[in-house]
Every structure is written in structure tokens, then in C-alpha cells.
N, C-alpha and C. Protein backbone atom coordinates (compact mmCIF):
# COMPACT_ATOMS: atom_id res chain seq x y z
N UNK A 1 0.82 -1.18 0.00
CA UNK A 1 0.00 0.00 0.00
C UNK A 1 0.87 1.25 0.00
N UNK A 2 1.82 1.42 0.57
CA UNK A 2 2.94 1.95 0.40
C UNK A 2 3.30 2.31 -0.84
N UNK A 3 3.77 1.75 -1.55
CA UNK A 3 3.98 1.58 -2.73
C UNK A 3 3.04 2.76 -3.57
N UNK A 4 1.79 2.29 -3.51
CA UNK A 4 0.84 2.80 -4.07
C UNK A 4 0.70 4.21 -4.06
N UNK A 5 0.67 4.37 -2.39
CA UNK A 5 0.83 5.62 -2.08
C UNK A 5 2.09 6.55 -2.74
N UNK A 6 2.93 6.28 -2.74
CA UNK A 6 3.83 6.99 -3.11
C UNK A 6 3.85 7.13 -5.27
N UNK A 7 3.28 6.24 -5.26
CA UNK A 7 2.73 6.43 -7.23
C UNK A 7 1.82 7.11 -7.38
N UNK A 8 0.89 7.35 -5.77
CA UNK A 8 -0.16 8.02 -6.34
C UNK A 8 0.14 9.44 -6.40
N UNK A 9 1.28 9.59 -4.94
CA UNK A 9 1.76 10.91 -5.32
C UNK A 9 2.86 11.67 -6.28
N UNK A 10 3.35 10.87 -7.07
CA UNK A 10 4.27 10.88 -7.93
C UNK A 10 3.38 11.56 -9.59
N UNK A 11 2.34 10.71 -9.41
CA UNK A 11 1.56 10.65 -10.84
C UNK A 11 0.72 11.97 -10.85
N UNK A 12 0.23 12.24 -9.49
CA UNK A 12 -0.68 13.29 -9.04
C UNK A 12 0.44 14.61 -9.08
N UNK A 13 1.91 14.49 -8.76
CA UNK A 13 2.52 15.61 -9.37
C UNK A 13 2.33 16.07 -11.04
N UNK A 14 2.81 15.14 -11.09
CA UNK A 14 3.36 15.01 -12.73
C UNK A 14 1.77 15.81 -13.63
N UNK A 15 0.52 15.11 -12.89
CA UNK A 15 -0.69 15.68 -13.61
C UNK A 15 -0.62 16.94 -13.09
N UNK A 16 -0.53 17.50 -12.50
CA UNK A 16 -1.04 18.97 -11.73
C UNK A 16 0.13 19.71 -12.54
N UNK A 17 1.92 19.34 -13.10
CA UNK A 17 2.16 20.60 -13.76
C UNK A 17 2.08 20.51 -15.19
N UNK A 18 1.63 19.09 -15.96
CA UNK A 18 1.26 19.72 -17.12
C UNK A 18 -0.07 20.14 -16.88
N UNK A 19 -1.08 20.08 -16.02
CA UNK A 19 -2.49 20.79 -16.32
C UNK A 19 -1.96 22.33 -15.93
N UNK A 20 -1.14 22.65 -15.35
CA UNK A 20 -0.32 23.94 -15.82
C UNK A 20 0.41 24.11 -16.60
N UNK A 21 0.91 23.64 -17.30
CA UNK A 21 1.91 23.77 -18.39
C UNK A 21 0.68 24.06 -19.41
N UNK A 22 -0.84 23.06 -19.82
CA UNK A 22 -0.98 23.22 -20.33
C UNK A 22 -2.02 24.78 -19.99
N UNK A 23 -2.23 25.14 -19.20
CA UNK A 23 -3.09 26.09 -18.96
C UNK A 23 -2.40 27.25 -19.25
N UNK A 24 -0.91 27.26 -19.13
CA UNK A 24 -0.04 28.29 -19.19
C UNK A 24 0.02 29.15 -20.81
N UNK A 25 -0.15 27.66 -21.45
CA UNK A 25 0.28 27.69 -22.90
C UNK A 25 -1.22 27.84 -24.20
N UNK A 26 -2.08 28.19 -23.16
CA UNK A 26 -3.72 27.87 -23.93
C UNK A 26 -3.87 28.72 -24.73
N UNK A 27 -3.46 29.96 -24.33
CA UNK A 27 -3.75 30.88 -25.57
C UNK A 27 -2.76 31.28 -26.69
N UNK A 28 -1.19 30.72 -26.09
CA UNK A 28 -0.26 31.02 -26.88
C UNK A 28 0.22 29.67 -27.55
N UNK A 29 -0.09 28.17 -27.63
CA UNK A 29 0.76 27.18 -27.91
C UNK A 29 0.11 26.73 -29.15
N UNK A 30 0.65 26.26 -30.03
CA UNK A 30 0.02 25.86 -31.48
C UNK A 30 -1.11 24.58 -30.85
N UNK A 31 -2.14 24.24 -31.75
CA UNK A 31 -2.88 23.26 -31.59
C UNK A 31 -2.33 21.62 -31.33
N UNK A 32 -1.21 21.61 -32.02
CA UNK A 32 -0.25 20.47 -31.80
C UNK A 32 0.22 19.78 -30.78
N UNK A 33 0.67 21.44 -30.47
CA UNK A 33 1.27 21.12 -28.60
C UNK A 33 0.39 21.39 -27.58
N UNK A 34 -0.88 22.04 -27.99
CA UNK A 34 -2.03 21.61 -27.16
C UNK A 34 -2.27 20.09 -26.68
N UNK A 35 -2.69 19.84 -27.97
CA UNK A 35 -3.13 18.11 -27.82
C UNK A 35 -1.90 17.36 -27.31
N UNK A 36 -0.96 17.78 -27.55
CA UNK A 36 -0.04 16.05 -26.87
C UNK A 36 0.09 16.40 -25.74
N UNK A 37 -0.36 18.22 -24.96
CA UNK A 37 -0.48 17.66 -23.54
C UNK A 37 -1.44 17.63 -23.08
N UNK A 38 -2.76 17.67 -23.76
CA UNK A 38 -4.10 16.91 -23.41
C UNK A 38 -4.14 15.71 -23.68
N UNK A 39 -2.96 14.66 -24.24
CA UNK A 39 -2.67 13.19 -24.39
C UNK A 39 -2.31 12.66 -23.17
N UNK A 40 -1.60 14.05 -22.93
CA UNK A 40 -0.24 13.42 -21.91
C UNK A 40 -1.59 13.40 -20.59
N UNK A 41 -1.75 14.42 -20.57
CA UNK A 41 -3.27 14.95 -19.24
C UNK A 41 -4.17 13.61 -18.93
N UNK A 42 -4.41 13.30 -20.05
CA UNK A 42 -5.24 11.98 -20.22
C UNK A 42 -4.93 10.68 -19.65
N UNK A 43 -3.58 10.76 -20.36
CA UNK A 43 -2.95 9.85 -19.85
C UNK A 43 -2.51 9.07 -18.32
N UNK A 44 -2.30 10.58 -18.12
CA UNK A 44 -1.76 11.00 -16.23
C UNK A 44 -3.06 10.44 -16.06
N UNK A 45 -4.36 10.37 -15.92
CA UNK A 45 -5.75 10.49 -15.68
C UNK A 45 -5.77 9.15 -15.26
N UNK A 46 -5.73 8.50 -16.10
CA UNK A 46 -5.86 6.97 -16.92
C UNK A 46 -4.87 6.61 -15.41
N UNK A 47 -3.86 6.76 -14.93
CA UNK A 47 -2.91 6.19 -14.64
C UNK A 47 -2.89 6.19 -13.46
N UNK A 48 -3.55 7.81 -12.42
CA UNK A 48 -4.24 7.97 -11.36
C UNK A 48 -5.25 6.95 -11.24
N UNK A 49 -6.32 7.45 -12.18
CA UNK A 49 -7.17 5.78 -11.54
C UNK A 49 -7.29 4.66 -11.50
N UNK A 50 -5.84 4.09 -12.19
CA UNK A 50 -5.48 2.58 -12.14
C UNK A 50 -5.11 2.46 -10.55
N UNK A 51 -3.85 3.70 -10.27
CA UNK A 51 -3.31 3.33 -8.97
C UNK A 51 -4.60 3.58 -7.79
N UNK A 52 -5.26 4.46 -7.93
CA UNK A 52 -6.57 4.64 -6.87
C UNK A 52 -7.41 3.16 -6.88
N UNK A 53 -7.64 2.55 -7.77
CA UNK A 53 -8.20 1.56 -7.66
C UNK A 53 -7.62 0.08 -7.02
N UNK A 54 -6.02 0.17 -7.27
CA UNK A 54 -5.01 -1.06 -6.88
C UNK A 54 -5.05 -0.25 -5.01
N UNK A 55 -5.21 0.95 -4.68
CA UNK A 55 -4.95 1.25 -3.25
C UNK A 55 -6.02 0.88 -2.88
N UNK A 56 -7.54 0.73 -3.66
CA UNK A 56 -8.35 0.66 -2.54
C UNK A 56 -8.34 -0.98 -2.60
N UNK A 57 -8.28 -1.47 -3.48
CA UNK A 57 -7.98 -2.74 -3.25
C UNK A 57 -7.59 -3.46 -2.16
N UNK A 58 -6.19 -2.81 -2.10
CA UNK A 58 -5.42 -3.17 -0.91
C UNK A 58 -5.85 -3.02 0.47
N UNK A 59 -6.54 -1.71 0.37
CA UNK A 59 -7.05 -1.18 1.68
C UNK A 59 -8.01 -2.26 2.03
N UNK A 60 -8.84 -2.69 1.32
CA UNK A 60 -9.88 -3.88 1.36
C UNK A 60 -9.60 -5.05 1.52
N UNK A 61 -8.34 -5.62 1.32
CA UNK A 61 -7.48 -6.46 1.58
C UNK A 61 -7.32 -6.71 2.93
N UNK A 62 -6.32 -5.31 3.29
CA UNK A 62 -5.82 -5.06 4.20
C UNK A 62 -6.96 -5.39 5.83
N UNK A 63 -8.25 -4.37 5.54
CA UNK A 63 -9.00 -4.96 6.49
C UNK A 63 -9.71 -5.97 6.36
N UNK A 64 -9.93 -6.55 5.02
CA UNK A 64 -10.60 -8.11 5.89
C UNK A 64 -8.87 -8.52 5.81
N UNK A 65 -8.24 -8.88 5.92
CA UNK A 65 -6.98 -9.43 7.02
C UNK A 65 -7.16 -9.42 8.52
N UNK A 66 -7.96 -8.04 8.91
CA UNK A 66 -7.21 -7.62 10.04
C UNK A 66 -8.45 -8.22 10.96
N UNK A 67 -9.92 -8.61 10.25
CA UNK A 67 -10.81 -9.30 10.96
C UNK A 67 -11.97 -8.57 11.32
């Protein structure tokens, strides 16, 4: 769970500065480099709720273990 935690905060960086990078760049960045960091945004997305879903897992795990 550990683990998890620490991907979730890793991934949850990584999304928060391109959703600034891309917010930075909205009115000035060609359409091009819009989209590959609304790919990338997406992506981050996709990747947050894989790991949110493997933590709660665990967490669910974790207490029926504990009884």
C-alpha cells in the first residue's frame, strides 16, 4: 500500500504541472502542442485511476486481514 501511495503521489505531481503547463500555454501554444499535452493529461488520468483503484484494493485487503 505503500507503494501505491507513493505512485499516487508521484503521478498526481506530474498531472497537476502539465495541467499547468498546459493552462499556461492555452492561448499562446500551437494546436499540436495543445493536444499532446491533453494526451499526456489523459494519460496522467488513466494512470491515477489505475493506482486509486489497486490502493483501494489493498485497503480492502488489508481490512478483511485484520478481521
Amino acid at each position: 500500500m505503500k507503494d501505491a501511495d507513493k505512485e499516487l503521489t508521484r503521478l498526481t505531481r506530474q498531472r497537476n504541472r502539465v495541467e499547468q503547463e498546459l493552462a499556461d500555454k492555452a492561448g499562446t501554444a500551437d494546436h499540436t502542442e495543445l493536444r499532446a499535452l491533453g494526451d499526456r493529461l489523459a494519460e496522467l488520468d488513466a494512470a491515477v485511476d489505475r493506482v486509486e483503484e489497486q490502493w483501494l484494493a489493498l485497503a480492502e485487503e488489508a481490512e478483511v486481514a485484520k478481521g
